[in-house]
Protein backbone atom coordinates (compact mmCIF):
# COMPACT_ATOMS: atom_id res chain seq x y z
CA UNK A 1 63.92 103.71 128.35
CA UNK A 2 65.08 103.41 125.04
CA UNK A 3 65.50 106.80 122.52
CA UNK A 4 62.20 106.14 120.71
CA UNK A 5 60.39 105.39 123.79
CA UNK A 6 61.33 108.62 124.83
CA UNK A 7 60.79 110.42 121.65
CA UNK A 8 57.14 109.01 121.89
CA UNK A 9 56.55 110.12 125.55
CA UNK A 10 57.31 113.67 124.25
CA UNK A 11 54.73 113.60 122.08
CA UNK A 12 52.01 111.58 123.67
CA UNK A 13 52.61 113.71 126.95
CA UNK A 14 51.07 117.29 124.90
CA UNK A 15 48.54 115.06 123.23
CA UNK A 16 47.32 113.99 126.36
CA UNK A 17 47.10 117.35 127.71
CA UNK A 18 45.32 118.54 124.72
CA UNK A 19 42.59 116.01 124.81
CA UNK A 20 41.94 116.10 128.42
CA UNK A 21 41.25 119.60 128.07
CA UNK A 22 39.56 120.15 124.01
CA UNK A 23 38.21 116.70 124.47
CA UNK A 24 33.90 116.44 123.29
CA UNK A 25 33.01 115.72 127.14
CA UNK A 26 34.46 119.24 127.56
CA UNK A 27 31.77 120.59 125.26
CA UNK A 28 27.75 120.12 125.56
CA UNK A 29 24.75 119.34 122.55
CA UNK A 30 24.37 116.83 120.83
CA UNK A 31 22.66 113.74 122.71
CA UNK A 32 26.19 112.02 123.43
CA UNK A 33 26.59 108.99 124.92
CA UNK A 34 30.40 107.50 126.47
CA UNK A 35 30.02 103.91 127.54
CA UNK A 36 32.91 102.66 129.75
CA UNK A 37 34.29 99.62 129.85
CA UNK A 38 35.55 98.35 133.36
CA UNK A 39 36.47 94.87 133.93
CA UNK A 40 38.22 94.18 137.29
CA UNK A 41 38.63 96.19 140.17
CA UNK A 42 41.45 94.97 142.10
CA UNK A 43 44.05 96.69 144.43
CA UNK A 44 47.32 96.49 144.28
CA UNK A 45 48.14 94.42 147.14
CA UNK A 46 45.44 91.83 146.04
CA UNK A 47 47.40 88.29 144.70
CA UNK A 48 45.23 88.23 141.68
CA UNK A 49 46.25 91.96 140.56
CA UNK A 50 49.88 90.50 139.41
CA UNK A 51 48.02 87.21 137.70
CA UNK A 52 46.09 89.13 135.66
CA UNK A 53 46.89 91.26 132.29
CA UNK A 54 47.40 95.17 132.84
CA UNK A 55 44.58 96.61 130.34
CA UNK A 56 41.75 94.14 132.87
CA UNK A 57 42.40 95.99 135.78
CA UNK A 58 41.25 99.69 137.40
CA UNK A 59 42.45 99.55 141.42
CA UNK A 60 39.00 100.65 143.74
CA UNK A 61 40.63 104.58 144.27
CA UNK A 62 41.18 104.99 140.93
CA UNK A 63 37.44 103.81 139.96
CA UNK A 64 35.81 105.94 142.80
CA UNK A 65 38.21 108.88 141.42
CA UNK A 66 36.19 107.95 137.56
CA UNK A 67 32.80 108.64 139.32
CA UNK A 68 33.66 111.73 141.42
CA UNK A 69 35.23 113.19 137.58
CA UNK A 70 31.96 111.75 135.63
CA UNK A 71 29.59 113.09 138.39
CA UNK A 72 31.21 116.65 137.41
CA UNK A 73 31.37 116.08 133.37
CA UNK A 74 27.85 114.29 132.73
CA UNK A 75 24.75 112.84 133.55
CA UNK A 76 25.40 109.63 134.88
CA UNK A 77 22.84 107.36 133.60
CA UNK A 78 21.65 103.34 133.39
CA UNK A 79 22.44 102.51 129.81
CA UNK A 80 19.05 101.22 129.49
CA UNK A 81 17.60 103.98 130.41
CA UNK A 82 19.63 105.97 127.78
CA UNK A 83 18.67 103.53 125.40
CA UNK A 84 14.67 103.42 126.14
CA UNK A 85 14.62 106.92 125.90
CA UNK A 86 16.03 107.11 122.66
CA UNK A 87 14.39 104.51 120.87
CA UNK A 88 11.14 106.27 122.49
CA UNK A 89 12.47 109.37 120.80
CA UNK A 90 12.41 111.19 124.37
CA UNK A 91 14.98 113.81 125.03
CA UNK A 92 18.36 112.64 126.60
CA UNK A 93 20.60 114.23 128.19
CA UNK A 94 23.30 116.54 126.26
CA UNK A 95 25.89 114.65 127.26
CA UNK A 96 25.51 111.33 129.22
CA UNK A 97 27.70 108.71 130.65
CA UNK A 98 26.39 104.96 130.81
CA UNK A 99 29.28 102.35 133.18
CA UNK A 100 29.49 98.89 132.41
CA UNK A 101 31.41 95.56 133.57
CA UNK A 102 32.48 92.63 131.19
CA UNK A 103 32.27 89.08 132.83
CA UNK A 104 30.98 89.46 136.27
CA UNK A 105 34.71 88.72 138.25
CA UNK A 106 34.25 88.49 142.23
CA UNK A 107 36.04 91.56 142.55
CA UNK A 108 33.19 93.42 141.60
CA UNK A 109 31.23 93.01 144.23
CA UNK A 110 34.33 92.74 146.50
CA UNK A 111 35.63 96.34 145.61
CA UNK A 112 33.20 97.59 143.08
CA UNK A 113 30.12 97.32 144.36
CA UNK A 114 30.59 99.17 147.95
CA UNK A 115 32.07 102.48 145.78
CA UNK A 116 29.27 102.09 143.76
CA UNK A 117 26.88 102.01 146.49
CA UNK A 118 28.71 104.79 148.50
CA UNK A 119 28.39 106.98 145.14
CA UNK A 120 25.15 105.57 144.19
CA UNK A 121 25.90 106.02 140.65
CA UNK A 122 24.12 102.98 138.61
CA UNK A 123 25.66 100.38 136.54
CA UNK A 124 25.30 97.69 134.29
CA UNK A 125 27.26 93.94 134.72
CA UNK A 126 27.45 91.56 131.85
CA UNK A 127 27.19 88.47 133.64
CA UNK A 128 28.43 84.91 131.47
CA UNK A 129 25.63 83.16 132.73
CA UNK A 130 26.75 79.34 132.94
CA UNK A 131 30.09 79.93 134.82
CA UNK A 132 28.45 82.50 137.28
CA UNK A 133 28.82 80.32 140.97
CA UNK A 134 31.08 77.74 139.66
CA UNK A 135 34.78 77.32 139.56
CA UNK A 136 35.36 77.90 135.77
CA UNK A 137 37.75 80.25 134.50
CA UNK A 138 38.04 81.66 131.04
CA UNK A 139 40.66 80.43 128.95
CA UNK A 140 43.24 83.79 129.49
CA UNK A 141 43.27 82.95 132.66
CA UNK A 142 43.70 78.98 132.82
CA UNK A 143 46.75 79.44 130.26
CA UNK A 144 48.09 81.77 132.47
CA UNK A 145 47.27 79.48 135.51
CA UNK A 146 49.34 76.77 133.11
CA UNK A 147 51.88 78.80 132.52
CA UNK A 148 53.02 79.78 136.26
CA UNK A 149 52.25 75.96 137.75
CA UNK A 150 53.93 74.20 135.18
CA UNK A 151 57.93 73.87 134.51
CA UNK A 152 59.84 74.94 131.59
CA UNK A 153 60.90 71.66 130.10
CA UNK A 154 56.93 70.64 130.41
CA UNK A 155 55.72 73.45 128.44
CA UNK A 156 58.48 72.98 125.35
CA UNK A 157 56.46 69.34 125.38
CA UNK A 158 52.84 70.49 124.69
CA UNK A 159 53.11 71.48 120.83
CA UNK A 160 50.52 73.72 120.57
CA UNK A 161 52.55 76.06 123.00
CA UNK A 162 55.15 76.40 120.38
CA UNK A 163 54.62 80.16 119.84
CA UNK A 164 54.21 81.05 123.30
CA UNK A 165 57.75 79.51 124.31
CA UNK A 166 58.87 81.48 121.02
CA UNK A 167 57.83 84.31 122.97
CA UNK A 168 58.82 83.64 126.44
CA UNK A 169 62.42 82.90 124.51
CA UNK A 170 62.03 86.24 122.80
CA UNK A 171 61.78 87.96 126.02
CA UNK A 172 65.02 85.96 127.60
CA UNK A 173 63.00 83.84 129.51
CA UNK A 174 65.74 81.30 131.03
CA UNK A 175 64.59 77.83 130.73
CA UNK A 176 67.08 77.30 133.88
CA UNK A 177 64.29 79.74 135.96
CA UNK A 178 60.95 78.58 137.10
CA UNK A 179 58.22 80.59 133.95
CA UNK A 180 56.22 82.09 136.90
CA UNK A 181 59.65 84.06 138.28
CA UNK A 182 59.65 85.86 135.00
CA UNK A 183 56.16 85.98 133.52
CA UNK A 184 55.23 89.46 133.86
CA UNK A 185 51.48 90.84 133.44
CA UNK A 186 52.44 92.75 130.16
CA UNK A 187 54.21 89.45 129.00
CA UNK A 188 51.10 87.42 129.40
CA UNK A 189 49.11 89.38 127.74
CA UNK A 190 51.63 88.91 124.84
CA UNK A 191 50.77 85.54 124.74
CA UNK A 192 47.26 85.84 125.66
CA UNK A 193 46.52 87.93 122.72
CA UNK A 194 48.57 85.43 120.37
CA UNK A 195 46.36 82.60 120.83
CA UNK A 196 43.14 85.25 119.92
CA UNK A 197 43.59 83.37 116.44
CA UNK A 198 42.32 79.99 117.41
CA UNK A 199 38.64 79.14 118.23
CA UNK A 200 36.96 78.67 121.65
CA UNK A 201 36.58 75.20 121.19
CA UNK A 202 40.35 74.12 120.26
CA UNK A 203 41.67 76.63 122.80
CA UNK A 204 39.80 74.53 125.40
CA UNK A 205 40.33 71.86 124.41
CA UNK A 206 44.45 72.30 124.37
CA UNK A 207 43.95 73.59 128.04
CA UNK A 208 41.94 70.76 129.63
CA UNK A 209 44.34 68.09 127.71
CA UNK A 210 47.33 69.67 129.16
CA UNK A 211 45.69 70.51 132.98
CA UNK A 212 44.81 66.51 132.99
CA UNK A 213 48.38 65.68 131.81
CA UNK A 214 50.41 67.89 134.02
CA UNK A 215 47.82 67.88 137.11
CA UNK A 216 47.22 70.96 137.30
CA UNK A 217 44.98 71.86 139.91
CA UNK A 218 41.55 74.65 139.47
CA UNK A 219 42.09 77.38 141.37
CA UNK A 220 40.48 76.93 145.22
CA UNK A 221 38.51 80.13 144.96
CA UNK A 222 35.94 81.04 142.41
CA UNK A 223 37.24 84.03 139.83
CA UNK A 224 33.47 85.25 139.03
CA UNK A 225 30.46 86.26 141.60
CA UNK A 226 28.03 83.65 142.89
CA UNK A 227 24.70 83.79 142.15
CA UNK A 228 23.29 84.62 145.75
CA UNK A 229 26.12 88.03 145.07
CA UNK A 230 24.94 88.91 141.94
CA UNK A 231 21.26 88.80 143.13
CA UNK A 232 22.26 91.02 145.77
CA UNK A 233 23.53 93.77 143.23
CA UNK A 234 21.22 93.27 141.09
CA UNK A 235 18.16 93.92 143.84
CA UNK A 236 20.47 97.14 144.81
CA UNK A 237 18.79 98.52 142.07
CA UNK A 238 21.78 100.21 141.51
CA UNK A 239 23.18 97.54 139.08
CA UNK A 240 21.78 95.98 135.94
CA UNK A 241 22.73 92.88 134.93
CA UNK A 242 23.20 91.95 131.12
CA UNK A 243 23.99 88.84 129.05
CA UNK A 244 27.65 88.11 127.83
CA UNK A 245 26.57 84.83 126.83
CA UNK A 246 26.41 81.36 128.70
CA UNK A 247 30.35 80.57 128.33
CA UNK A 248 31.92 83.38 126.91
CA UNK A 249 32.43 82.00 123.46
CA UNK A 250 33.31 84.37 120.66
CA UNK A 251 30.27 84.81 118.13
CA UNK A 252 32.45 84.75 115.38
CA UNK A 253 31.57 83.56 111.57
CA UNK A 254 33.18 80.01 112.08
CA UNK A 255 30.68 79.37 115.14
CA UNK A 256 28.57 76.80 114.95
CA UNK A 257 25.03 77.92 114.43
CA UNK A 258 23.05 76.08 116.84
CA UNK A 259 25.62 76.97 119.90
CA UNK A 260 25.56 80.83 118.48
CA UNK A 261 21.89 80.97 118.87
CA UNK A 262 21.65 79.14 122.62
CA UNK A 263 25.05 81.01 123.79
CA UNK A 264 22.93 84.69 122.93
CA UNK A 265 19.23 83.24 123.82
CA UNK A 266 19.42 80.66 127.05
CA UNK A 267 22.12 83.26 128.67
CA UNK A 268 19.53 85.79 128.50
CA UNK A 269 17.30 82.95 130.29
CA UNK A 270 18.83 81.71 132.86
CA UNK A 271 19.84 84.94 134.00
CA UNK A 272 15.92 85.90 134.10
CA UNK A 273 15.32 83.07 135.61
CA UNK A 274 17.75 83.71 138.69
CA UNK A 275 18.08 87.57 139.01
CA UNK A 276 13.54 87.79 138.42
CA UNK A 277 14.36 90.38 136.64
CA UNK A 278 14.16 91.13 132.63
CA UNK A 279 17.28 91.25 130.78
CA UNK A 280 17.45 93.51 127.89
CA UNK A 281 21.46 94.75 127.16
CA UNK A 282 24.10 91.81 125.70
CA UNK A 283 27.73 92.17 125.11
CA UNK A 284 29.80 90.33 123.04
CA UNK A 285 32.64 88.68 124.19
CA UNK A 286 35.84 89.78 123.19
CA UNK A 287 33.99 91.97 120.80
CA UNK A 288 33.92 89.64 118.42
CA UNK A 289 29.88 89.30 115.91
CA UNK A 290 29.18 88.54 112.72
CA UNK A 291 25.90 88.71 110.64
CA UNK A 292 24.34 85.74 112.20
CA UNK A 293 25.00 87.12 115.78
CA UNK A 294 24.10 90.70 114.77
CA UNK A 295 20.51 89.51 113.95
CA UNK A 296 19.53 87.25 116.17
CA UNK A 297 21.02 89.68 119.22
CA UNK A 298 18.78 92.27 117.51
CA UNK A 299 15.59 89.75 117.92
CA UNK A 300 16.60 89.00 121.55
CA UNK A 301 17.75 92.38 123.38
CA UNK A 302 17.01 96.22 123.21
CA UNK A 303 21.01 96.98 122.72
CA UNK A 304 24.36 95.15 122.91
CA UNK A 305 27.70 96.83 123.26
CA UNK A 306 30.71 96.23 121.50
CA UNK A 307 34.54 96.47 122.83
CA UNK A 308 35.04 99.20 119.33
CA UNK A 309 35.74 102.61 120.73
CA UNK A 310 33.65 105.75 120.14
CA UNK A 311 31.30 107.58 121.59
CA UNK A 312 27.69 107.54 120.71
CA UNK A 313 25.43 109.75 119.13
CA UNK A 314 21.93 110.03 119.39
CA UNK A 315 21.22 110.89 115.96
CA UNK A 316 23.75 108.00 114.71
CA UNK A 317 23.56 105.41 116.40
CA UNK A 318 23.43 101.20 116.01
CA UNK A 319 21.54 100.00 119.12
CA UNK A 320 23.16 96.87 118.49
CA UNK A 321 26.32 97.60 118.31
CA UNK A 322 27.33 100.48 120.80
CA UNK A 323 30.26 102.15 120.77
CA UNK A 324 32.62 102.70 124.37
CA UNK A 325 35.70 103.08 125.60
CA UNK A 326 38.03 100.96 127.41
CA UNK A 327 39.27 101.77 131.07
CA UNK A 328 42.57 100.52 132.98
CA UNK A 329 44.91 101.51 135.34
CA UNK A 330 47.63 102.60 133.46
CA UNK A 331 46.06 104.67 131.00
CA UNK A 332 43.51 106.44 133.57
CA UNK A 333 44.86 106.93 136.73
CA UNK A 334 45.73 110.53 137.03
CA UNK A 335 42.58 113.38 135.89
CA UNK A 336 44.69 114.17 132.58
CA UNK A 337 45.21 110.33 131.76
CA UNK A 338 41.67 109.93 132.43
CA UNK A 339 40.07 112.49 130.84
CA UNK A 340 42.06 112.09 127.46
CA UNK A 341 40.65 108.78 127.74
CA UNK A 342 37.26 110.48 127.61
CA UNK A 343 38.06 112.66 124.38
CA UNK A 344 38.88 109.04 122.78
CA UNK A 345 41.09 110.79 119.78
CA UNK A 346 43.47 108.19 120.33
């Protein structure tokens, strides 16, 4: 490790400390509100964990080490409930703790969903409602499936790849080496995050010209849940399943207004329609709203939940727009780590 990475271990390290223990889930009053984020929970002998980007994943121990912590810090709570209550102006709890999944992966009801039943804590699962039972994959994860199935030499020849060979260069990627010996998770999510600046629509676009040119094959098993498996969960009554719109598209300025409007209001239902059951929480994808989105979410849903991190207070408060806080292996998988996490002062 180099002298600065050091230098910034020594003070992170105290920080840490400091938060775990000062941290506002150490304190009660208020009407508080944390909101985790979880999006895959893989372990670390699974063949996805290494295809995926570091800050997705929480390994099942780790998760079911979360609950057994939150169990002791706060009251563990649907976030509808939370939400009902305080829009009823009911009393909440003093400090309360709402989980939630983004995107509805298979490996939540692979390794999730038995902790979750064996703790019997609830949850809530935004589900993308059009790729739930099929094939698809979001657009992370085909670039990444392009990136380990296709050669070197084949990659330099797509243009719009330009800045991701930059990068793969950058990081002394040989061109004389196959890309998936040396594309590591925190590399790919280098690249993944550069191509955040394009739209939805070009992004696939690039991606299905280049699968049909190089024949690159879908991947054999589905990333996301079926329906009959989400149906199951949701029935648990243990899980509550959201909207995170029909295909995951960004609901960002530059989106057309007629595909904003059905990607927030025929997610909702469809998943109605499948799960019987009313759907009242959205998330956006990627975080990503705008005025247009903010409203007609608003008309459509009791609350929607952002990817900004906070933590929520009763008294201030945008339904629409909640506030949580982001959980992965690496940054919560020791009680310290985690519960600095919690104090969210960094």
């Amino acid at each position: 490790m180099s002298l600065s990475g050091n230098l910034k271990n020594a003070v992170k390290k105290p920080l840490e400390i400091a938060a775990a223990r000062f941290g506002s889930h150490r304190r009660k009053g208020g009407g508080k509100l944390w909101i985790l984020m979880y999006h895959r929970i893989l372990p670390i002998t699974d063949p996805r964990y290494t295809r995926e980007e570091p800050g997705m994943i929480v390994e099942p121990e780790t998760f079911r080490q979360h609950i057994q912590q939150l169990k002791q810090l706060f009251t563990i709570m649907p976030l509808s409930e939370w939400v009902d209550r305080q829009q009823a102006g009911k009393n909440v709890p003093e400090n309360a703790c709402a989980l939630t999944f983004d995107d509805g992966w298979a490996d939540n009801y692979q390794y999730a969903y038995p902790i979750i039943q064996q703790e019997q804590v609830p949850v809530t699962l935004f589900a993308v409602s059009d790729m739930i039972g099929t094939n698809l994959s979001f657009w992370p994860n085909r670039l990444a499936n392009l990136l380990n199935n296709a050669a070197y030499d084949q990659l330099e020849a797509l243009p719009w790849l330009t800045a991701a060979i930059s990068q793969l260069s950058a990081m002394q990627v040989s061109s004389n080496l196959p890309v998936q010996a040396q594309l590591t998770p925190e590399l790919l999510a280098k690249i993944v995050h550069s191509f955040k600046s394009f739209p939805d629509s070009q992004l696939i676009q690039w991606l299905t010209e280049a699968e049909h040119k190089l024949s690159i094959a879908p991947k054999e098993s589905p990333d996301l849940v079926s329906w009959e498996q989400l149906k199951t969960m949701s029935d648990s009554d243990l899980v509550e399943v959201g909207s995170h719109t029909c295909n995951h598209i960004r609901l960002q300025q530059s989106l057309n207004i007629d595909t904003m409007e059905s990607e927030i209001i025929d997610s909702k239902l469809q998943l109605q329609d499948r799960l019987n059951r009313p759907v009242n929480l959205f998330c956006y994808p990627n975080g990503n709203t705008c005025p247009a989105a903010l409203k007609k979410v608003t008309q459509h849903y009791k609350a929607a939940v952002t990817t900004q991190r906070g933590i929520n207070n009763a008294t201030h408060f945008r339904a629409n727009q909640l506030l949580r806080i982001g959980m992965h292996q690496d940054a919560s998988n020791t009680n310290t780590l985690f519960q600095s996490r919690l104090a969210s002062w960094y």
